[in-house]
Protein backbone atom coordinates (compact mmCIF):
# COMPACT_ATOMS: atom_id res chain seq x y z
CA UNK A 1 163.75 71.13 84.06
CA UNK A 2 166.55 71.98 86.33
CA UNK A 3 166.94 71.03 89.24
CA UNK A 4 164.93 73.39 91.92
CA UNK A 5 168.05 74.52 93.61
CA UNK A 6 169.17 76.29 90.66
CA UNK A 7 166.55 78.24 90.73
CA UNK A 8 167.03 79.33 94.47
CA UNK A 9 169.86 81.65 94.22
CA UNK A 10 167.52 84.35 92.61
CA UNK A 11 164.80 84.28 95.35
CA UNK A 12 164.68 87.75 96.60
CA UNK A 13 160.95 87.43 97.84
CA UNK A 14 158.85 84.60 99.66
CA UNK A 15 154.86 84.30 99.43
CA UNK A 16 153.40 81.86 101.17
CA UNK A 17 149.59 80.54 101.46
CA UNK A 18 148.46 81.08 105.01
CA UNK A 19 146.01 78.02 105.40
CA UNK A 20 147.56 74.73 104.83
CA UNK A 21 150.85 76.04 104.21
CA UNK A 22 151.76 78.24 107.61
CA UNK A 23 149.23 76.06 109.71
CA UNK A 24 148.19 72.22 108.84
CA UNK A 25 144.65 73.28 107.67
CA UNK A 26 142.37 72.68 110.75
CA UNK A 27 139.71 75.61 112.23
CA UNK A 28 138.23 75.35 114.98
CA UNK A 29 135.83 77.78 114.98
CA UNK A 30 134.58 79.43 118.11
CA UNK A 31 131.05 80.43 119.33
CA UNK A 32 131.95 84.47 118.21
CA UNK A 33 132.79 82.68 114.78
CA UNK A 34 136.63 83.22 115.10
CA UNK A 35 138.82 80.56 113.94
CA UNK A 36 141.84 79.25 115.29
CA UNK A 37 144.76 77.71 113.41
CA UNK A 38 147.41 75.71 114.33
CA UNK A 39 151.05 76.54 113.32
CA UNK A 40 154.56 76.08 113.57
CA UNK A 41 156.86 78.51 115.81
CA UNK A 42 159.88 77.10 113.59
CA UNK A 43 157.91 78.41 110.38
CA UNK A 44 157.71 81.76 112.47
CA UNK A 45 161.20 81.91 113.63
CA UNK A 46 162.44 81.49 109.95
CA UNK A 47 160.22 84.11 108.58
CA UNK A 48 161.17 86.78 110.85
CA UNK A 49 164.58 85.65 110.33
CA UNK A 50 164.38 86.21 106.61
CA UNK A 51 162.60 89.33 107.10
CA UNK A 52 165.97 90.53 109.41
CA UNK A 53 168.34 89.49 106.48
CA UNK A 54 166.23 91.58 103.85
CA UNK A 55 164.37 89.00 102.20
CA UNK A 56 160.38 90.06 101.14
CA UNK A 57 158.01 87.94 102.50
CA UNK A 58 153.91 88.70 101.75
CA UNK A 59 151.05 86.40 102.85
CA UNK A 60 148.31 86.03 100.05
CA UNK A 61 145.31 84.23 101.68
CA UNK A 62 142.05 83.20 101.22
CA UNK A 63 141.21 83.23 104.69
CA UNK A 64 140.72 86.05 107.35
CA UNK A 65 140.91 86.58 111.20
CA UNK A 66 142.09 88.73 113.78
CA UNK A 67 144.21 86.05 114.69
CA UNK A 68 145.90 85.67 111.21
CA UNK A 69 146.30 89.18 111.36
CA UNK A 70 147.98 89.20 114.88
CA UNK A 71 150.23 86.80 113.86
CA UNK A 72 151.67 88.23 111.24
CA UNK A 73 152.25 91.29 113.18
CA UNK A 74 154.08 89.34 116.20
CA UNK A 75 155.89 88.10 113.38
CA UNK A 76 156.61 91.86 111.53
CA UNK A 77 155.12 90.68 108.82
CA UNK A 78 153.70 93.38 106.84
CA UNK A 79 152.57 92.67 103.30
CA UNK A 80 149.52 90.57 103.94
CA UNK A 81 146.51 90.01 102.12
CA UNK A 82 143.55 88.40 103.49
CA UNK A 83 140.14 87.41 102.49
CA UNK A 84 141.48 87.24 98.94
CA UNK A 85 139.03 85.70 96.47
CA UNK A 86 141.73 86.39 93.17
CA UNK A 87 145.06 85.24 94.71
CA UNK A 88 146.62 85.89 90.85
CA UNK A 89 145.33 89.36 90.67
CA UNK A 90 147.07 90.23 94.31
CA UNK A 91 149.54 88.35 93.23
CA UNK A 92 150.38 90.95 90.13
CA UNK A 93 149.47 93.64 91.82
CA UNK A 94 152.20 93.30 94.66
CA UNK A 95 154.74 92.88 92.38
CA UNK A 96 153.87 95.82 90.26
CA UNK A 97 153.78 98.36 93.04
CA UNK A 98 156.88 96.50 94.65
CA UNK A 99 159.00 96.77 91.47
CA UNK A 100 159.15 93.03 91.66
CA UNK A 101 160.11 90.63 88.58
CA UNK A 102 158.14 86.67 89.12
CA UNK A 103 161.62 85.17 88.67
CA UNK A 104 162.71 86.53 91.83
CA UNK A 105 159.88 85.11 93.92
CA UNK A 106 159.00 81.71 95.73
CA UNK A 107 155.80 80.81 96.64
CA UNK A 108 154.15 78.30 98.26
CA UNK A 109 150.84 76.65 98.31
CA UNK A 110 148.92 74.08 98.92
CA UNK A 111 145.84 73.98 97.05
CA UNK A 112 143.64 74.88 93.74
CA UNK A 113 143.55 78.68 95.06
CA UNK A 114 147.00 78.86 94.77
CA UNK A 115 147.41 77.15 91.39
CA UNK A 116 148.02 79.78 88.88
CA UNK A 117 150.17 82.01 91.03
CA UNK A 118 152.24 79.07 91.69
CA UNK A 119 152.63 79.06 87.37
CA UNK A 120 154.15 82.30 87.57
CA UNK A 121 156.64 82.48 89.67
CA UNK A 122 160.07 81.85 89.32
CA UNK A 123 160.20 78.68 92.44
CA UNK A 124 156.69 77.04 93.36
CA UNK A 125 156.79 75.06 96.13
CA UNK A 126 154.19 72.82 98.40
CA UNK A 127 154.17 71.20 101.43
CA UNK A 128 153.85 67.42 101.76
CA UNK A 129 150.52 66.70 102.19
CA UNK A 130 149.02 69.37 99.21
CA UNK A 131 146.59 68.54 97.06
CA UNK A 132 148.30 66.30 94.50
CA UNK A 133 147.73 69.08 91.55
CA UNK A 134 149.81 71.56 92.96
CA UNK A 135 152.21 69.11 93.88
CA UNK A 136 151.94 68.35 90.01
CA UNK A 137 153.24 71.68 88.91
CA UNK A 138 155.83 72.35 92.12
CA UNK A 139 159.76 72.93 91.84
CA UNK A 140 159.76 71.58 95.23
CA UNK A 141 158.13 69.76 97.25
CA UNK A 142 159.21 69.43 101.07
CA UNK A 143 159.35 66.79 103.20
CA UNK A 144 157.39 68.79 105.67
CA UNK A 145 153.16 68.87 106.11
CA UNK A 146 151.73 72.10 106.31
CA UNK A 147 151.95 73.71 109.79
CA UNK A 148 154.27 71.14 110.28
CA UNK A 149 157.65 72.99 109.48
CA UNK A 150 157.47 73.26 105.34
CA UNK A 151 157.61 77.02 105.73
CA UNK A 152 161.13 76.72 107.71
CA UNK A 153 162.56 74.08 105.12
CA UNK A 154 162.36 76.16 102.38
CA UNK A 155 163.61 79.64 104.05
CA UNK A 156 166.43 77.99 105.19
CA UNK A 157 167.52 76.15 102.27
CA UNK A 158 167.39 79.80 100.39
CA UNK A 159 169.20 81.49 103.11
CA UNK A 160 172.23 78.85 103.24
CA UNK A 161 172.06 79.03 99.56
CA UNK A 162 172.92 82.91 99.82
CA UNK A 163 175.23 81.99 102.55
CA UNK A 164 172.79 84.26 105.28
CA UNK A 165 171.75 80.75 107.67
CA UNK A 166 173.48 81.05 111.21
CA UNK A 167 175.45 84.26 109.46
CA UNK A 168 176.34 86.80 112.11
CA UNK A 169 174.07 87.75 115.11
CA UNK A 170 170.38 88.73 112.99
CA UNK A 171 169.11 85.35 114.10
CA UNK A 172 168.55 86.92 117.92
CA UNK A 173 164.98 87.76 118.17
């Protein structure tokens, strides 16, 4: 196998796990039954940084909440699936009606959900602390936890790879 950065110059789109991946896998779960997740605003600053130099970014999770769903939109993030019980299915789906080849997309995961998307893509990548047989099968596996800033390291590694990191004035909010 090559080494992962090879790969990265392709990467057009970017899926990425919500739980465990975007936050570091805690809930607490309120009396109404809402949970809350922890994150990273460095994970959020590169997504809608990637999203303002015309990279495709789409959330496939198994989880749902209204304040999932608010992020994401505070974020303009606006291909994301939640409550999703086939991840692979969505998975096919969103690249078929997005005219989108697997080569062309990274995605990252953390866990057995994520497992046979992550065998179709072109770059699969993990946090640090994922379960140890998706880190089995990753490209890449950053330094970072999830929630923790592993969402960041790999946008940013992409977007200096394309030469689009600290590139003109789309990294103003």
């Amino acid at each position: 196998m090559s080494n992962y950065k090879d790969l990265l110059p392709r990467i057009t789109t970017f899926i990425f796990d919500y739980d465990g991946v975007l936050t570091d896998g805690s809930v607490i779960v309120l009396p109404d039954g809402e949970g809350l997740r922890n994150g990273n605003v460095k994970d959020g600053y590169a997504l809608q940084l990637a999203l303002k130099n015309g990279y495709r970014i789409a959330i496939i999770s198994g989880g749902r909440s209204a304040s999932m769903e608010r992020r994401m939109e505070m974020l303009r993030v606006t291909d994301v699936f939640l409550g999703v019980t086939d991840k692979l299915a969505v998975f096919r789906q969103f690249c078929s009606d997005n005219n989108l080849v697997p080569e062309n997309i990274l995605y990252m995961g953390d866990d057995i959900p994520d497992y046979q998307v992550m065998r179709e893509v072109g770059v699969a990548c993990c946090p640090l602390d994922a379960a140890q047989e998706i880190k089995n099968i990753a490209h890449y596996i950053s330094d970072f936890a999830g929630g923790r800033g592993c969402v960041r390291d790999i946008i940013e590694q992409v977007m200096k790879i394309h030469g689009k990191w600290m590139n003109g004035d789309a990294y103003h909010w």
